[in-house]
Protein backbone atom coordinates (compact mmCIF):
# COMPACT_ATOMS: atom_id res chain seq x y z
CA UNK A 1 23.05 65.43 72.08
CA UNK A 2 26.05 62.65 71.90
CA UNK A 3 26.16 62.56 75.50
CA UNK A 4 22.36 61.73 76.05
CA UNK A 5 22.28 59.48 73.11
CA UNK A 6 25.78 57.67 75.02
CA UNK A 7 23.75 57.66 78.46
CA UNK A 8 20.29 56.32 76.92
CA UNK A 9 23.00 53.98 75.57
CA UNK A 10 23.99 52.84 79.22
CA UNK A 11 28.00 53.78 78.32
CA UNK A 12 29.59 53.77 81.37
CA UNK A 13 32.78 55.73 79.70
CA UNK A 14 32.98 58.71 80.12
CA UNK A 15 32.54 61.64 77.84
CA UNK A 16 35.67 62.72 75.89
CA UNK A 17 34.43 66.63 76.92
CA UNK A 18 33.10 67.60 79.90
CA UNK A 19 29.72 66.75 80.58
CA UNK A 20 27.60 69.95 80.09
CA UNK A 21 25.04 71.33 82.27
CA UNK A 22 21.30 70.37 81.53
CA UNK A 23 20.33 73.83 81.39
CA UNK A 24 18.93 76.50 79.37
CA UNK A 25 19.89 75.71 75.35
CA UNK A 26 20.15 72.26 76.44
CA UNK A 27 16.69 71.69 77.85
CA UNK A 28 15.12 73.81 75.18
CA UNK A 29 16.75 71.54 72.55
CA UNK A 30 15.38 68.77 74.27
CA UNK A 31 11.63 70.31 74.16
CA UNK A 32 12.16 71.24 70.75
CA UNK A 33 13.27 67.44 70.20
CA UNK A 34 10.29 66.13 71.88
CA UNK A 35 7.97 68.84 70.49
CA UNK A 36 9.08 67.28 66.97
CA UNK A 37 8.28 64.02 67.20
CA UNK A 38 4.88 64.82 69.42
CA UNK A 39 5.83 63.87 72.73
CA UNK A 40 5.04 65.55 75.65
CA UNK A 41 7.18 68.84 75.66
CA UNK A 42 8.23 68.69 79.26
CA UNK A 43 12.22 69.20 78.50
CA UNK A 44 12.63 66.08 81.01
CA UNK A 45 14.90 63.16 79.24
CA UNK A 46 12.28 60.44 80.25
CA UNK A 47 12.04 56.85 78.87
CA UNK A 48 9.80 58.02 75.89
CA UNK A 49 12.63 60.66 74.84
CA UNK A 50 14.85 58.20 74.89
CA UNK A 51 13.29 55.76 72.90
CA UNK A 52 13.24 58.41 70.49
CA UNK A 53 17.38 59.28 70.60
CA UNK A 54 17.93 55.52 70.07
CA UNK A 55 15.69 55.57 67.29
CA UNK A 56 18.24 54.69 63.94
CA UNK A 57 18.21 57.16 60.84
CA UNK A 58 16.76 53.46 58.70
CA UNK A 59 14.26 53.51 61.41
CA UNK A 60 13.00 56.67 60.83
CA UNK A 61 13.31 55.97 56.97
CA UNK A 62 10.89 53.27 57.52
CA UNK A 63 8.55 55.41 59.40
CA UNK A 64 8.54 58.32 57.03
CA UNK A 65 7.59 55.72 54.02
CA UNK A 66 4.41 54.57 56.13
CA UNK A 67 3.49 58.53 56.72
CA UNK A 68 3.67 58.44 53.01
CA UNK A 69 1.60 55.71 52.63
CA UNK A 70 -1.09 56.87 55.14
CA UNK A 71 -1.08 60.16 53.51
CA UNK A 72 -1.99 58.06 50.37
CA UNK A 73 -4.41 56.45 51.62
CA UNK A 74 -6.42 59.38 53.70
CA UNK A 75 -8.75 60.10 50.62
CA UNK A 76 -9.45 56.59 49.56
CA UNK A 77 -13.04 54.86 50.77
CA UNK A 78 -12.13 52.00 52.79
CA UNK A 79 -14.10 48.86 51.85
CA UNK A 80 -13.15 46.23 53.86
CA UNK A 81 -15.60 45.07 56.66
CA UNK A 82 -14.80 46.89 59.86
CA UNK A 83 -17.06 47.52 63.06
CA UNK A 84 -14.84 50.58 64.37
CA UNK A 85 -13.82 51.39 67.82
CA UNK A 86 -14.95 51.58 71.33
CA UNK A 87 -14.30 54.97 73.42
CA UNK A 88 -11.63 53.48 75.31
CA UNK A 89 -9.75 52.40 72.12
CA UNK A 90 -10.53 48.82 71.82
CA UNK A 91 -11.86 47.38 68.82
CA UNK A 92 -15.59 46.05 68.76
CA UNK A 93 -14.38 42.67 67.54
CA UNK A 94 -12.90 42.24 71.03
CA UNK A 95 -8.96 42.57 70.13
CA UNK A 96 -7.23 44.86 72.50
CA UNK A 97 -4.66 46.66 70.95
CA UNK A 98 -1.56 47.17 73.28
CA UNK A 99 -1.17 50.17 76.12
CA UNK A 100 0.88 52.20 73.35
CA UNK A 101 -1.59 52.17 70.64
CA UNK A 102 -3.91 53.54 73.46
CA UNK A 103 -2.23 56.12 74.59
CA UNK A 104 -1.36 57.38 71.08
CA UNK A 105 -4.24 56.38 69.35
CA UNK A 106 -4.43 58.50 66.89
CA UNK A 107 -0.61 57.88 65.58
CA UNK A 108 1.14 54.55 64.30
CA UNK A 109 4.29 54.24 66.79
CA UNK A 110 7.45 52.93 66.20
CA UNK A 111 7.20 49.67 67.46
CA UNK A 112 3.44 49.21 65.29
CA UNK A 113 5.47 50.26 62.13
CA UNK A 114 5.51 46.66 60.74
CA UNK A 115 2.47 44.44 58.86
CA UNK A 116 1.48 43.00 61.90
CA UNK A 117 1.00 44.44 66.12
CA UNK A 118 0.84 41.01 67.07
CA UNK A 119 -1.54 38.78 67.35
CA UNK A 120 -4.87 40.45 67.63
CA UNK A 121 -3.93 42.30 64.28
CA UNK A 122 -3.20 39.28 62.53
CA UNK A 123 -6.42 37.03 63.38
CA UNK A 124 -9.97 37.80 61.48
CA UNK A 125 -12.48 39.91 62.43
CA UNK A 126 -15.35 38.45 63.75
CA UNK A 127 -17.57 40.21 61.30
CA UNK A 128 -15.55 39.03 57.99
CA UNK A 129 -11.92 39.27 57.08
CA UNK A 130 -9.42 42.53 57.41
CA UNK A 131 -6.70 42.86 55.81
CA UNK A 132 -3.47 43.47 58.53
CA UNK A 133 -3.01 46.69 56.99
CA UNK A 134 -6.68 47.86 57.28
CA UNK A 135 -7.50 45.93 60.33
CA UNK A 136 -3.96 47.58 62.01
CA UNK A 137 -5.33 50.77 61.35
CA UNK A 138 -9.09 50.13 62.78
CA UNK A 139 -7.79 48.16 65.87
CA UNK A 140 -5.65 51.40 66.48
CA UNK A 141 -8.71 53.70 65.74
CA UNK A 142 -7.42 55.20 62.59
CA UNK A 143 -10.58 54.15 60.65
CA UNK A 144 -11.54 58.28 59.87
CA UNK A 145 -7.90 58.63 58.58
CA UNK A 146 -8.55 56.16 55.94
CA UNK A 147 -11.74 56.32 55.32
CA UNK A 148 -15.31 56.05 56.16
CA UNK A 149 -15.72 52.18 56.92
CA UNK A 150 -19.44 50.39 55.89
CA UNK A 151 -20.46 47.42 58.52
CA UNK A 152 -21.17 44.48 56.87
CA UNK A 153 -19.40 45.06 53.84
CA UNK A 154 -17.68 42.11 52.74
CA UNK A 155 -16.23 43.54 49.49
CA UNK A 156 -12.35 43.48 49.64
CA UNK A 157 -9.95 46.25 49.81
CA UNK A 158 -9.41 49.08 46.34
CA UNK A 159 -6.57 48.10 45.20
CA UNK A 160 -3.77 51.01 45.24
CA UNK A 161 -3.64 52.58 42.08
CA UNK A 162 0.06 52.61 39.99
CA UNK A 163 1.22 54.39 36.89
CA UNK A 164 1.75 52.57 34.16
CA UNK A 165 4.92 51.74 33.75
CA UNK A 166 5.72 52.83 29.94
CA UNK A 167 9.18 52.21 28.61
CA UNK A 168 9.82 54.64 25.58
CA UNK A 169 13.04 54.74 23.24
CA UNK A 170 12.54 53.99 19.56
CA UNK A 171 9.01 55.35 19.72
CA UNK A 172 9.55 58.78 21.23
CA UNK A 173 9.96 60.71 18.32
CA UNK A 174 6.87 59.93 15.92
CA UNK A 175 8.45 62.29 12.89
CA UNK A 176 10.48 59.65 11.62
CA UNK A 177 8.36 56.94 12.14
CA UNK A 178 5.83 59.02 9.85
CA UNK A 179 8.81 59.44 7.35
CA UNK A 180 8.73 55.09 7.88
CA UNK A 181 5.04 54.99 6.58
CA UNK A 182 5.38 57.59 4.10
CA UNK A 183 7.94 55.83 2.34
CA UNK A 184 6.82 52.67 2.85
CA UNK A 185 3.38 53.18 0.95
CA UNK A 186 4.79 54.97 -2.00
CA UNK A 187 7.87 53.14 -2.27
CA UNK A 188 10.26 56.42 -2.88
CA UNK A 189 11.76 58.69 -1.22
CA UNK A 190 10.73 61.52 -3.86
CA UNK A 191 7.33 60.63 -3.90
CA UNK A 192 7.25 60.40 0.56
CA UNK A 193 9.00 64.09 0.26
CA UNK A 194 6.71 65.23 -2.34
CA UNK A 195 4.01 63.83 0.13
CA UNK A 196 5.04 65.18 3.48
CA UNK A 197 5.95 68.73 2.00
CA UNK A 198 9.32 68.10 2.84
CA UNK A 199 13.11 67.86 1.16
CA UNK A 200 14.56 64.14 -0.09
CA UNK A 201 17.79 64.76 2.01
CA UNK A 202 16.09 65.49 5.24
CA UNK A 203 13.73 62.48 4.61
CA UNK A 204 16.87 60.23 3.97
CA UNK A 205 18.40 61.55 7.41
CA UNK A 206 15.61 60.54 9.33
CA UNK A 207 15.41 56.70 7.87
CA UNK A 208 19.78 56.35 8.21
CA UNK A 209 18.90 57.44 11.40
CA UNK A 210 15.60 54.95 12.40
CA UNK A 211 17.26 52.33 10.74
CA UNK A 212 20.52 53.03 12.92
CA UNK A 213 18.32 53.16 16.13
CA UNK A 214 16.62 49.88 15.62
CA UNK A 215 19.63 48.36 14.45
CA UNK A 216 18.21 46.78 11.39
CA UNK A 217 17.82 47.49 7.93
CA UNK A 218 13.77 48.32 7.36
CA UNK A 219 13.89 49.07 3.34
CA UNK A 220 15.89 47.55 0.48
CA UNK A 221 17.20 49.82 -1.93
CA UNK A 222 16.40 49.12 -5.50
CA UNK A 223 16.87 50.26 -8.94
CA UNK A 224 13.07 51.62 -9.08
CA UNK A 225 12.64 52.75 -5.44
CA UNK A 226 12.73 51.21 -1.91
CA UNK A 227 10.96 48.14 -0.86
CA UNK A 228 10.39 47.25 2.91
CA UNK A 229 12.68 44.35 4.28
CA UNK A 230 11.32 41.37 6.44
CA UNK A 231 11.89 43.56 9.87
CA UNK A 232 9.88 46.43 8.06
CA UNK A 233 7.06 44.13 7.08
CA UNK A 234 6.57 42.87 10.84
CA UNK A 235 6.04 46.64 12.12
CA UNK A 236 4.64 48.02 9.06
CA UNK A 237 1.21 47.68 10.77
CA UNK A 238 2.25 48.33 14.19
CA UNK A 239 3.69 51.77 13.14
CA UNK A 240 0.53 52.66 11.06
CA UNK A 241 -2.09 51.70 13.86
CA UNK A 242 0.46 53.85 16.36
CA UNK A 243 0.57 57.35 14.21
CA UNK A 244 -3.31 56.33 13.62
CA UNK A 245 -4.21 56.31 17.39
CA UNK A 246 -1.84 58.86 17.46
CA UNK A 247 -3.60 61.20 15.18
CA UNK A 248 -6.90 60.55 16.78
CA UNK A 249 -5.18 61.73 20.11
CA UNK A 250 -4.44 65.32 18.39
CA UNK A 251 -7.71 65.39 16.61
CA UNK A 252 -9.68 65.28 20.09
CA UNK A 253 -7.11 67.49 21.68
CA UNK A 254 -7.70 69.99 18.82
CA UNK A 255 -11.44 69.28 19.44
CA UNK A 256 -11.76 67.52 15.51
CA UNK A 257 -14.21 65.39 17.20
CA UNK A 258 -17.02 68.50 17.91
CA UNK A 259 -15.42 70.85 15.00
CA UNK A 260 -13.48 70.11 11.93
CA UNK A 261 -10.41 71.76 12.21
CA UNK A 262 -6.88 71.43 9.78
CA UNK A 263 -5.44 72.18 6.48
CA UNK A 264 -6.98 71.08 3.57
CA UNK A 265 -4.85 71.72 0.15
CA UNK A 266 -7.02 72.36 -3.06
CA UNK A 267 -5.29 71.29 -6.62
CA UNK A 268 -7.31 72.79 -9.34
CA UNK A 269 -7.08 74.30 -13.21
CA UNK A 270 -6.75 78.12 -13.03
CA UNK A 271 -10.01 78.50 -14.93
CA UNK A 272 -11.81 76.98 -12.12
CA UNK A 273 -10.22 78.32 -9.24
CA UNK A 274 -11.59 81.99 -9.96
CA UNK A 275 -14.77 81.48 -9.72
CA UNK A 276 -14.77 78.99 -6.48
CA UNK A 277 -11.89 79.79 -4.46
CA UNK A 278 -13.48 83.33 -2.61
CA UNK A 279 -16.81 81.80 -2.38
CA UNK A 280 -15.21 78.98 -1.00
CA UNK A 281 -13.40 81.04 1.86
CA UNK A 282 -16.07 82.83 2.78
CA UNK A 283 -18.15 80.38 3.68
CA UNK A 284 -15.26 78.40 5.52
CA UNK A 285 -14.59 81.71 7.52
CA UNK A 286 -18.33 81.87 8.07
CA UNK A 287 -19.03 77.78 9.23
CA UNK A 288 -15.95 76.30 9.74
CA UNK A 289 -13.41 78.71 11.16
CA UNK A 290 -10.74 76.01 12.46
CA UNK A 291 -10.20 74.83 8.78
CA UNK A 292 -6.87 76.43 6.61
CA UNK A 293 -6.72 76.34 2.61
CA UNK A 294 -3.98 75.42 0.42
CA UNK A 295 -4.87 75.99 -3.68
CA UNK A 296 -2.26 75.12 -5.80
CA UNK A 297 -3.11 75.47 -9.53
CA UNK A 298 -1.42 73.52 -12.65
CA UNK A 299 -2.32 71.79 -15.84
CA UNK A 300 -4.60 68.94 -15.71
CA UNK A 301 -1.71 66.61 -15.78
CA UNK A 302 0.12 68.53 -12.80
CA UNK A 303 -3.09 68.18 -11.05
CA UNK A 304 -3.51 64.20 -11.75
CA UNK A 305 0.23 63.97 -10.39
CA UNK A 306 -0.51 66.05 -7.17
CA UNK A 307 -3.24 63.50 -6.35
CA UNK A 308 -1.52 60.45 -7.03
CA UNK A 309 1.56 61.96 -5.01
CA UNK A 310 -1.21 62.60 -1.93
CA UNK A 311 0.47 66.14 -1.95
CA UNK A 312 -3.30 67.75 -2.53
CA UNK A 313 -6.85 66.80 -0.77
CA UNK A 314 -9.35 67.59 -3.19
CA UNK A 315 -8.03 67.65 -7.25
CA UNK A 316 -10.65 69.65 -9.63
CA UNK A 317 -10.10 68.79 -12.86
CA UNK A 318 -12.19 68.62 -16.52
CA UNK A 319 -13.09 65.14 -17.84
CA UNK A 320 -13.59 64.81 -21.72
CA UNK A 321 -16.07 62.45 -22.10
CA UNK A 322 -19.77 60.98 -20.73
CA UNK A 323 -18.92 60.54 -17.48
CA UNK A 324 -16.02 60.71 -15.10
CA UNK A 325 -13.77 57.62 -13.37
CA UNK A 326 -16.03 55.94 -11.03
CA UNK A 327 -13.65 57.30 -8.14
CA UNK A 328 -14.65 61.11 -8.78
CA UNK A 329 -17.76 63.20 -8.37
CA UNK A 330 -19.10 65.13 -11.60
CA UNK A 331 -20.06 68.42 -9.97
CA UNK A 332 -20.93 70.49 -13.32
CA UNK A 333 -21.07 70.20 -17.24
CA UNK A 334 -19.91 73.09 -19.28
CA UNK A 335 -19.74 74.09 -22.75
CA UNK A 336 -16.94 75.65 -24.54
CA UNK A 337 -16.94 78.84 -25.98
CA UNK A 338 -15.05 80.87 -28.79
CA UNK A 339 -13.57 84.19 -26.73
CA UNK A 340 -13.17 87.20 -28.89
CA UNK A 341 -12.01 90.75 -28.57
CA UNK A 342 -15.09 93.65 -28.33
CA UNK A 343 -16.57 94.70 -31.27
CA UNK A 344 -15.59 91.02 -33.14
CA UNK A 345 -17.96 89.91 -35.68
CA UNK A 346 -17.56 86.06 -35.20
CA UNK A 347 -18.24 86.06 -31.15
CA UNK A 348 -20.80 88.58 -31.06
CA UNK A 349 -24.08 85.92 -31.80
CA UNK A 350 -25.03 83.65 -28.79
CA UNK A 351 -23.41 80.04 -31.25
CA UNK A 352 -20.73 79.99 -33.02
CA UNK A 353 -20.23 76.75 -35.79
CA UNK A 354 -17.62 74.63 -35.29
CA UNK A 355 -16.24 74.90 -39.01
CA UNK A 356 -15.99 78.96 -38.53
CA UNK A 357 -12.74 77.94 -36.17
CA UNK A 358 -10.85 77.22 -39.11
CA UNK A 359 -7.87 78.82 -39.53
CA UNK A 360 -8.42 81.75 -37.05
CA UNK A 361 -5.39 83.21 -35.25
CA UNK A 362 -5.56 81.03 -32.24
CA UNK A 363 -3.50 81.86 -28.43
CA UNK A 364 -3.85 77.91 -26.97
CA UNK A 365 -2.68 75.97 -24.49
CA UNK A 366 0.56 73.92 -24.92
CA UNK A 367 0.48 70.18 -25.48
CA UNK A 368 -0.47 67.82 -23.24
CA UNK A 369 -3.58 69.57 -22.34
CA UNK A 370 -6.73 68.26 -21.88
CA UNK A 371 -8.91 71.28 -23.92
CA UNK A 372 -5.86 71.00 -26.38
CA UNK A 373 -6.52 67.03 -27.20
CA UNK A 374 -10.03 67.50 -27.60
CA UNK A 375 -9.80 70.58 -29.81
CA UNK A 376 -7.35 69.01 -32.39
CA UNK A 377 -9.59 65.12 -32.11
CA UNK A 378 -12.30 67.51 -33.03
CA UNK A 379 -10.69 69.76 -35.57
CA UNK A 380 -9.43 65.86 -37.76
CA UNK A 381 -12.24 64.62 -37.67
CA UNK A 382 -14.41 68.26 -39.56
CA UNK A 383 -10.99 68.46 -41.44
CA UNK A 384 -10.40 71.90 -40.18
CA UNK A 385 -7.24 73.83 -39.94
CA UNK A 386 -6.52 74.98 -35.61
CA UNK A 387 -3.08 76.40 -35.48
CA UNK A 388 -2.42 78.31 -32.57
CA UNK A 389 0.16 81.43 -33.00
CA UNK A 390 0.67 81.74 -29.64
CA UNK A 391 1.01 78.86 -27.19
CA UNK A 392 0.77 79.87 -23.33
CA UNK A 393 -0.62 77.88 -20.67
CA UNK A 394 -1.12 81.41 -18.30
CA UNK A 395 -4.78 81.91 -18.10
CA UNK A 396 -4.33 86.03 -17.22
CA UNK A 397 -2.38 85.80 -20.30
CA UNK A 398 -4.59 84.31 -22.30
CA UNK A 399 -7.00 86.46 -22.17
CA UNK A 400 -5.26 89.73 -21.99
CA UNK A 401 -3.69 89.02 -25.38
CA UNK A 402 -6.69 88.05 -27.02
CA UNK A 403 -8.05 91.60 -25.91
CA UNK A 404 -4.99 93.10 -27.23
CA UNK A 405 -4.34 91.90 -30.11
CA UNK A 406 -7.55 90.65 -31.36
CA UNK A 407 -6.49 86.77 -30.99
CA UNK A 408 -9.41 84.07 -30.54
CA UNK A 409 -9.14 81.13 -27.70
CA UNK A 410 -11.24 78.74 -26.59
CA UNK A 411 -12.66 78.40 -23.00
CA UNK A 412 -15.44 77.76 -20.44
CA UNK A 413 -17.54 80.70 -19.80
CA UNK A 414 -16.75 80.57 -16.00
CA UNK A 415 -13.29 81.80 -16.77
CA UNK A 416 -14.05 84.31 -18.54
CA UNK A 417 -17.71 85.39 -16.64
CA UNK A 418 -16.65 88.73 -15.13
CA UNK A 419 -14.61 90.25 -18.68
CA UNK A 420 -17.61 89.47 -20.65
CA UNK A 421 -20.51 91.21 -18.42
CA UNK A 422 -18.22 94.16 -18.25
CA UNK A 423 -17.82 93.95 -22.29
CA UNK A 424 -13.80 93.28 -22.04
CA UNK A 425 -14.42 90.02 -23.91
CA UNK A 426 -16.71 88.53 -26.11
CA UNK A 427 -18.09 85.36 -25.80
CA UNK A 428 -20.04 82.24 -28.31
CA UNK A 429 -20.91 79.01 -27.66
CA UNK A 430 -19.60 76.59 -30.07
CA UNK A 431 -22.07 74.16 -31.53
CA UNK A 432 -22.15 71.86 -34.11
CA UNK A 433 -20.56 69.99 -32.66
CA UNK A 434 -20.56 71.06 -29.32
CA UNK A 435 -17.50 70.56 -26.95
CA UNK A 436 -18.74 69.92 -24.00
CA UNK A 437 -16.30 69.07 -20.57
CA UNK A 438 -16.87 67.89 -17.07
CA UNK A 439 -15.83 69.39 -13.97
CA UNK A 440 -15.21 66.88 -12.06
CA UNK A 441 -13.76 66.69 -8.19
CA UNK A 442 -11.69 63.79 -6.49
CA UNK A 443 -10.73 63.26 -3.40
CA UNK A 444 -7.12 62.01 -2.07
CA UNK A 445 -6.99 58.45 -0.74
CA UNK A 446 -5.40 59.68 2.68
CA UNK A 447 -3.65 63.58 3.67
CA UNK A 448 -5.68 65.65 5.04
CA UNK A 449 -7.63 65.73 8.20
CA UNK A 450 -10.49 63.19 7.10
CA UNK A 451 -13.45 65.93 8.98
CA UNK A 452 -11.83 69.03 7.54
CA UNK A 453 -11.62 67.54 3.70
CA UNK A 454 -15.79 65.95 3.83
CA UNK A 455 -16.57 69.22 5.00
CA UNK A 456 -14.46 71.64 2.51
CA UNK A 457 -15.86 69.15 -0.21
CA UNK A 458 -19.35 69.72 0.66
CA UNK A 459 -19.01 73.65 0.51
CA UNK A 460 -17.24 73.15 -2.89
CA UNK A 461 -20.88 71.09 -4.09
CA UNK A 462 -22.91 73.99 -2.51
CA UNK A 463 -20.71 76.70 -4.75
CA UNK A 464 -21.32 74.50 -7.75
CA UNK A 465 -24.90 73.79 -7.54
CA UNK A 466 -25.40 78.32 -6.31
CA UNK A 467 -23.29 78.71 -9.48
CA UNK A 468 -25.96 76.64 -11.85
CA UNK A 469 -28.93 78.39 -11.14
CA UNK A 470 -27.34 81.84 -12.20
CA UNK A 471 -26.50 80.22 -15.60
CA UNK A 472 -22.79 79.78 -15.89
CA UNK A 473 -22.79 76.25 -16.27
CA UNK A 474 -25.12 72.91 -15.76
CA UNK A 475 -25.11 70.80 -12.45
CA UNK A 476 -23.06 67.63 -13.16
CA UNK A 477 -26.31 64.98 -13.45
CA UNK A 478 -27.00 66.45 -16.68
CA UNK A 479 -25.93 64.19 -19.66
CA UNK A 480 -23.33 65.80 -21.72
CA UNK A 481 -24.32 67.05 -25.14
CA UNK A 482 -24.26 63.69 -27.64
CA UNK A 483 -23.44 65.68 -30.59
């Protein structure tokens, strides 16, 4: 094609080859050349053809970024006032577009690519204002490629829509930013690993690593801990309302906001864990199938420390006393009971004094212990003798040895409900005075899912209050024994 593009060019030198014939693979290039860029396929090198070979390769840049842009624009409800187009191609406010535009009326040429056609395009409509690209493209009767138009509409143009432009660097990876929180609530990195169920180290590599990103130091080390420095108190509250809108973005993903859906970790005594924890799954399973348990069980102090490490949900604990912390919920009230082998002569009455304790070959929790403290307060002040033989803080243990070798122990009836009503254990309340405990159930300040925790708590009230009416203990608004 050089030498057409050289004679459209008006060279009058001569072509460095000889000139070839315009014949066969020559004029069928030249129809598939005009067929392209919708001229009349001919195979005759007429003045339109050649205003297409002198066409430059930034010309037809410029034309394929208005394609784009009509393309764009094809589905989008024009809203500007327009009164549409006559037969012949003229618009009905009276400006004629030019002999090109009518012939190819239903194309933007080459020469229309620019804002404006000339003058009729760049005046107002008679019937309101048009924008020059809107009114370029009803003068030229491309009003059904855009859109439908409305007469008399005087509303202007929808806007194009564009992405927002988001610029993400230190942000991207929310992991360590949680790490950032983490630590900077509980002010050490033992307690933050303890919380997130991770490993110190690892923790410590992620805040070398967010304080080498932002190029500042966000914590000061200190004997007792870390403390957050002035750059980490001016984002301390920008991070936190981040990973919150963050975490609302997963929980409506997850669909948290129909169904409650997570883990929820249960820290609990191993006396009441046996018989809640099955009932408690099964009616999970049954009602809330999205939500996964955790149960770790400890001491009472192990418990108190999971809580105030946020490494547990819901703590279950017993309270000594009238009533629980203000913070906690008193779900039941049990009595303590002397636990005997079969066939024992002291445990096989319903009440048991609390004198006859004295001096009885005792298997008892280690101290600290909750059931421990009370039982030796109790023991000073009737002036009674309770030294354990055994020490074990194993609850299976516990009560296998006492079978075994006809050892005594003290515990709730609930923990030992199944071995006694299939005559494996014996069991009598102690009175005079009675010893009395609260279970009691508190709930983490943040962890878990927020949904997932109310509703696992409210199942763990049901159990409790199902539990009651078949005897093995009272709901928690009773008032504790006095004596």
């Amino acid at each position: 094609m050089k030498w057409l593009r050289s004679i459209a060019a008006g060279s009058n030198r001569p072509p460095r080859s000889p000139t070839p014939a315009y014949e066969g693979a020559v004029v069928d290039a030249v129809r598939g050349f005009q067929q392209r860029h919708g001229l009349a396929v001919d195979g005759v090198v007429g003045p339109a053809t050649l205003q297409a070979l002198e066409r430059t390769p930034s010309q037809h840049v410029r034309q394929i970024a208005l394609t784009m842009e009509r393309l764009r624009c094809r589905g989008r409800r024009a809203s500007a006032v327009v009164a549409g187009t006559r037969p012949d191609g003229a618009a009905a406010c009276g400006h004629a577009p030019p002999a090109h535009a009518r012939t190819h009326r239903p194309r933007l040429c080459a020469r229309c690519v620019p804002n404006t056609c000339g003058t009729a395009c760049s005046r107002s409509c008679s019937r309101g204002s048009i924008p020059v690209r809107m009114a370029h493209a009803t003068h030229f009767g491309l009003i059904g490629r855009v859109g439908r138009a409305r007469v008399g509409d005087t509303r202007a143009p929808m806007q194009a829509s564009k992405p927002t432009n988001l610029q993400l660097d230190l942000t991207s990876d929310l992991t360590k930013w949680r790490a950032f929180l983490a630590i900077a609530e509980l002010g050490s990195l033992t307690r933050a690993a303890l919380f997130l169920d991770s490993n110190q180290s690892l923790l410590s590599r992620h805040l070398n690593a967010l304080e080498r990103e932002c190029n500042a130091r966000l914590f000061n080390r200190t004997g007792r801990g870390v403390a957050l420095s002035d750059v980490g108190e001016r984002i301390f509250p920008h991070v936190k309302a981040l990973l919150a809108d963050a975490e609302q973005l997963e929980n409506e993903i997850r669909g948290e906001a129909r169904e409650p859906i997570g883990r929820v970790t249960i820290g609990a005594l191993p006396s009441i864990t046996n018989p809640i924890v099955g009932r408690l799954f099964k009616q999970l399973r049954k009602r809330h199938p999205g939500i996964q348990l955790k149960i770790l069980e400890g001491s009472s102090g192990q418990v108190e420390e999971w809580l105030a490490d946020g490494r547990i949900d819901i703590a279950i604990l017993y309270r000594y006393g009238k009533s629980p912390p203000e913070q906690e919920q008193a779900l039941a009230i049990v009595d303590s009971y002397l636990i005997g082998a079969p066939g024992d002569r002291l445990t096989a009455g319903d009440d048991v004094p609390f004198a006859a304790l004295h001096d009885l070959p005792f298997i008892l929790p280690s101290v600290p212990n909750g059931l421990r403290t009370a039982l030796d307060a109790a023991a000073r002040a009737q002036r009674i003798n309770l030294t354990p033989v055994i020490e074990a803080d194993s609850l299976p243990l516990m009560r296998s040895t006492v079978a075994e070798a006809n050892l005594f122990t003290v515990l709730p009836i609930h923990a030992v409900w199944s071995q006694v009503h299939e005559g494996r254990l014996q069991a009598a309340r102690i009175v005079s005075p009675g010893l009395q405990r609260i279970v009691s159930m508190a709930l983490a300040r943040s962890k878990g899912p927020a949904r997932a925790v109310s509703a696992v708590a409210a199942e763990i009230v049901a159990i409790v209050e199902e539990a009651a009416r078949s005897g093995m203990w009272q709901l928690g608004t009773a008032r504790p024994d006095p004596d």
